[in-house]
C-alpha atoms as a PDB file:
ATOM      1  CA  UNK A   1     120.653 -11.021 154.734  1.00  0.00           C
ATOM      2  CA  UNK A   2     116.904 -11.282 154.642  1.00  0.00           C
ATOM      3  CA  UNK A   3     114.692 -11.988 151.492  1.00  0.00           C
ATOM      4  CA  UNK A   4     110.868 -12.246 151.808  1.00  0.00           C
ATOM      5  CA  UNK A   5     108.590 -13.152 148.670  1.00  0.00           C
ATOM      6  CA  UNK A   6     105.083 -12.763 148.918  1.00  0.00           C
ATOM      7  CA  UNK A   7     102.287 -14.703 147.142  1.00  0.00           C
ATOM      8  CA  UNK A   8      98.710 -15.329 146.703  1.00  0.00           C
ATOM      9  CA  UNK A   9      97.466 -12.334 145.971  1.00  0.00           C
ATOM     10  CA  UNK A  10      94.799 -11.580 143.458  1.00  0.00           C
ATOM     11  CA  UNK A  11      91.390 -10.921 142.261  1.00  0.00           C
ATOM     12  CA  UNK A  12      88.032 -12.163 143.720  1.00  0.00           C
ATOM     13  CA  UNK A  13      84.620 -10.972 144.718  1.00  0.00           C
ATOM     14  CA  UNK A  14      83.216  -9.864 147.929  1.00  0.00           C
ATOM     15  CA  UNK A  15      82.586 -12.547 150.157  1.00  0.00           C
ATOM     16  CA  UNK A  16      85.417 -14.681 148.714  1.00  0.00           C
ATOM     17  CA  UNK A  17      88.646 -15.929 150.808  1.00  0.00           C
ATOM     18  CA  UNK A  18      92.489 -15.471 149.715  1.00  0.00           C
ATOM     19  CA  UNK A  19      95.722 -17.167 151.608  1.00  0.00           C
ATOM     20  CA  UNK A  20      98.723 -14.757 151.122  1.00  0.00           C
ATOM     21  CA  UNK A  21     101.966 -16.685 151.812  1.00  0.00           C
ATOM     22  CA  UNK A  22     105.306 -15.113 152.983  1.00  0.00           C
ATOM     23  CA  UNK A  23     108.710 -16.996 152.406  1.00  0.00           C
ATOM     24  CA  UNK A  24     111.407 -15.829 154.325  1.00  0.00           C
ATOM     25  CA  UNK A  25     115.178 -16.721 153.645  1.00  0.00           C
ATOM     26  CA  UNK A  26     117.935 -15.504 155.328  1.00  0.00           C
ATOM     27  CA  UNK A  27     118.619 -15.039 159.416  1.00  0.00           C
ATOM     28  CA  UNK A  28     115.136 -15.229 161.198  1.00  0.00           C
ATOM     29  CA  UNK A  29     116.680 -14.801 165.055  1.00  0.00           C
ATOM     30  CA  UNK A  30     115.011 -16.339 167.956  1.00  0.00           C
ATOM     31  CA  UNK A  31     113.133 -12.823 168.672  1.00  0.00           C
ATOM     32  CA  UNK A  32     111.197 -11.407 166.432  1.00  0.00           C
ATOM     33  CA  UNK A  33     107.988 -10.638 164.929  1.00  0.00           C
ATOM     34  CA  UNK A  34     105.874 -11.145 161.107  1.00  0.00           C
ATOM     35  CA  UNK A  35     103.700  -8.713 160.284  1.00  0.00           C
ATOM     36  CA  UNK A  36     101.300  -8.417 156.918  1.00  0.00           C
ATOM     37  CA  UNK A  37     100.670  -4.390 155.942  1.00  0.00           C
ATOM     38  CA  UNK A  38      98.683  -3.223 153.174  1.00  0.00           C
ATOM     39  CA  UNK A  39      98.472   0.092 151.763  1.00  0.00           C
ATOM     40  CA  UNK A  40      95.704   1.137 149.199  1.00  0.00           C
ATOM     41  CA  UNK A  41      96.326   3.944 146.394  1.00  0.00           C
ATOM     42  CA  UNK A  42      96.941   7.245 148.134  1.00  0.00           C
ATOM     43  CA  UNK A  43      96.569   6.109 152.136  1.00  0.00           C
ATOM     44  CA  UNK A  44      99.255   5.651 154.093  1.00  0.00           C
ATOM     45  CA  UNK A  45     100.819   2.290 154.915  1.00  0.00           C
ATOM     46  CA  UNK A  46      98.711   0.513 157.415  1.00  0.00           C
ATOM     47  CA  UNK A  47      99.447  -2.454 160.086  1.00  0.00           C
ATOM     48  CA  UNK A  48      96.900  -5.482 159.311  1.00  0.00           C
ATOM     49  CA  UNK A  49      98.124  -8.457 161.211  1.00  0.00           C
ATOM     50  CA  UNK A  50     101.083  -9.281 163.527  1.00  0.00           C
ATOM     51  CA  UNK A  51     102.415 -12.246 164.539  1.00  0.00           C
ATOM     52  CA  UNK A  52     105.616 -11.930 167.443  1.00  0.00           C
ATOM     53  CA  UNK A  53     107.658 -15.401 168.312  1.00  0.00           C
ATOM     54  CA  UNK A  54     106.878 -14.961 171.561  1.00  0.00           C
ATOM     55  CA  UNK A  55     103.258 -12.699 171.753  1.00  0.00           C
ATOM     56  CA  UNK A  56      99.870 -12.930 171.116  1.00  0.00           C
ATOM     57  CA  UNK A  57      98.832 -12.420 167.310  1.00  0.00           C
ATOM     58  CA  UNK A  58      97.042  -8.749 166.784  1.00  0.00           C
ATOM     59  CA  UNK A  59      94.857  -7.128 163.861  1.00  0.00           C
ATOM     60  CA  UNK A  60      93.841  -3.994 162.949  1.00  0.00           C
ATOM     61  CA  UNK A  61      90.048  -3.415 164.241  1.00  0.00           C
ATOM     62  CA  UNK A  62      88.546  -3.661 160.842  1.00  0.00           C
ATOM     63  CA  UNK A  63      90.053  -7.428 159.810  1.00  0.00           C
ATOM     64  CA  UNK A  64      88.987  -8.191 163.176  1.00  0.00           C
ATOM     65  CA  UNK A  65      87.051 -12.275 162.834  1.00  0.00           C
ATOM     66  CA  UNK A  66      88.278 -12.347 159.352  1.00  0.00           C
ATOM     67  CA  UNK A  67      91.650 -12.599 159.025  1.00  0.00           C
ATOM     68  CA  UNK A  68      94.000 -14.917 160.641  1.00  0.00           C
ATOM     69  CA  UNK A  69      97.843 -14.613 160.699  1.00  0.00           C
ATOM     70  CA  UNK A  70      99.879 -17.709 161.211  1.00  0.00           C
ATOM     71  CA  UNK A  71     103.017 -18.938 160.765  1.00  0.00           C
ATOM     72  CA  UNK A  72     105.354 -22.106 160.045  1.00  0.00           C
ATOM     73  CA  UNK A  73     108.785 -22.030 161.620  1.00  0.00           C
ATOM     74  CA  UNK A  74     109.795 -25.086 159.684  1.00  0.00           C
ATOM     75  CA  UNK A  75     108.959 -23.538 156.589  1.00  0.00           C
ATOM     76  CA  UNK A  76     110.235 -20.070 157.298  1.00  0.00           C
ATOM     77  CA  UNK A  77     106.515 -18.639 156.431  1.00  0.00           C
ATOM     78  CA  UNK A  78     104.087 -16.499 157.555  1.00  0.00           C
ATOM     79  CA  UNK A  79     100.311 -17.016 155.895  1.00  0.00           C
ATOM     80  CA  UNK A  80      97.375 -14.510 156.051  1.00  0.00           C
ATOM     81  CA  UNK A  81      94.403 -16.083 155.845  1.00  0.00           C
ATOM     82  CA  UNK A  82      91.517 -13.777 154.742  1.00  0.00           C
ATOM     83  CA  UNK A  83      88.221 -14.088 154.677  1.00  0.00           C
ATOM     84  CA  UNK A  84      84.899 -12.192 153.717  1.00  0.00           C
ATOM     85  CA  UNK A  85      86.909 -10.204 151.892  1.00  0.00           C
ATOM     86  CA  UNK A  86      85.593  -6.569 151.059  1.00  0.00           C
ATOM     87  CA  UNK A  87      86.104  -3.897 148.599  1.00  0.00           C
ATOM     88  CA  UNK A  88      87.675  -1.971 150.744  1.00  0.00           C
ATOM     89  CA  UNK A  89      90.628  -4.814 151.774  1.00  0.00           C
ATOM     90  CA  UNK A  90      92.103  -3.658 148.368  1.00  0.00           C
ATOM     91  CA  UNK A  91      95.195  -2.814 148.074  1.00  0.00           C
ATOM     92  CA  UNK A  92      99.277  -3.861 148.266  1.00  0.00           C
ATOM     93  CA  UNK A  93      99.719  -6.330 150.752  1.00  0.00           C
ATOM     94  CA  UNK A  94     103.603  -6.322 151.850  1.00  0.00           C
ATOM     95  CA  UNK A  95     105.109  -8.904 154.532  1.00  0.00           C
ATOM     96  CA  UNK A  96     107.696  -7.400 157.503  1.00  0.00           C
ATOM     97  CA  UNK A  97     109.942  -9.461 159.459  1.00  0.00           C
ATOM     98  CA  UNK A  98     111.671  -7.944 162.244  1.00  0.00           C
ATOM     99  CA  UNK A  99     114.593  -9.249 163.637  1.00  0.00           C
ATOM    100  CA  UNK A 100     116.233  -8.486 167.351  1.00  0.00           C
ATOM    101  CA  UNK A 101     119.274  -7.901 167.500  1.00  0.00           C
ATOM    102  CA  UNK A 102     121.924  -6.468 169.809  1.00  0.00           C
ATOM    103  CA  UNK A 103     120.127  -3.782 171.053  1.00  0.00           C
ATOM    104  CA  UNK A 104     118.246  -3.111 167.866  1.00  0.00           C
ATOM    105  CA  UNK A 105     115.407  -4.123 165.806  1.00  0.00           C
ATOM    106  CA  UNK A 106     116.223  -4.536 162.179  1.00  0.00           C
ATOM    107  CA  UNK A 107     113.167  -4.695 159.487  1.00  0.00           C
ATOM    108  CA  UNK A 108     112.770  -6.098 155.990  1.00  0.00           C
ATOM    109  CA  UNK A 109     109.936  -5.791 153.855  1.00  0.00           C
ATOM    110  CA  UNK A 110     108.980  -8.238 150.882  1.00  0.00           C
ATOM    111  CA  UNK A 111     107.811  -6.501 147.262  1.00  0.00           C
ATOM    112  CA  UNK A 112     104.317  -6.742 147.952  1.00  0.00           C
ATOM    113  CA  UNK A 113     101.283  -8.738 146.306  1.00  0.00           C
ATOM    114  CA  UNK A 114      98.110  -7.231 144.981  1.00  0.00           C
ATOM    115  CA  UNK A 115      94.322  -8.236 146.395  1.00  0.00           C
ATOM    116  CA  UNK A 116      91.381  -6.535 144.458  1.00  0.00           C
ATOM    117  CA  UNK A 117      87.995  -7.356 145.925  1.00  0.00           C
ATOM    118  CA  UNK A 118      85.302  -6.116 144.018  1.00  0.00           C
ATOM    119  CA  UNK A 119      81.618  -5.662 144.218  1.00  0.00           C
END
């Protein structure tokens, strides 16, 4: 059993910086990967940031210099760190963990927290 909550989400101007913060509970195993998604009103779902326990991190081409995904074991958290934010970073912004296990990869997603960058 796997809860993740998301925070830090909100509203700020272009040019401005947000944190998001995932908190995981639950069964992290000793493979597996964080990843942040966001999905804007009426687009699909998209990969933003990954961070394996064992990989390099990766972004999507367009966060590419300004966001940074980290994460602290100890904690159990996973942090976004975004910066010269745009209008067009908008949107839902939902943690994954994916967990190993035998012979299968098992996901869970958090609720999601809302960034609105405006112009």
């Amino acid at each position: 059993q796997v809860q993740l909550v998301e925070s830090g989400g909100g509203l700020v101007q272009a040019g401005e910086s947000l944190r998001l913060s995932c908190a995981a509970s639950g069964t992290i195993l000793s493979i597996n990967s964080m990843s942040w998604y966001r999905q804007a009103p009426g687009k699909q779902r998209e990969l933003v940031a990954s961070i394996p326990s064992g990989g390099s991190t990766s972004y999507v081409d367009s966060v590419k210099g300004r966001f940074t995904i980290s994460r602290d074991n100890a904690k159990s958290t996973v942090y976004l760190q975004m910066n010269s934010l745009k209008p067009e970073d908008t949107g839902v912004y939902y943690c994954k963990l994916s967990n190993l296990g035998p012979s299968k990869w098992y996901d869970y997603w958090g609720q999601g927290t809302q960034v609105t960058v405006s112009s």
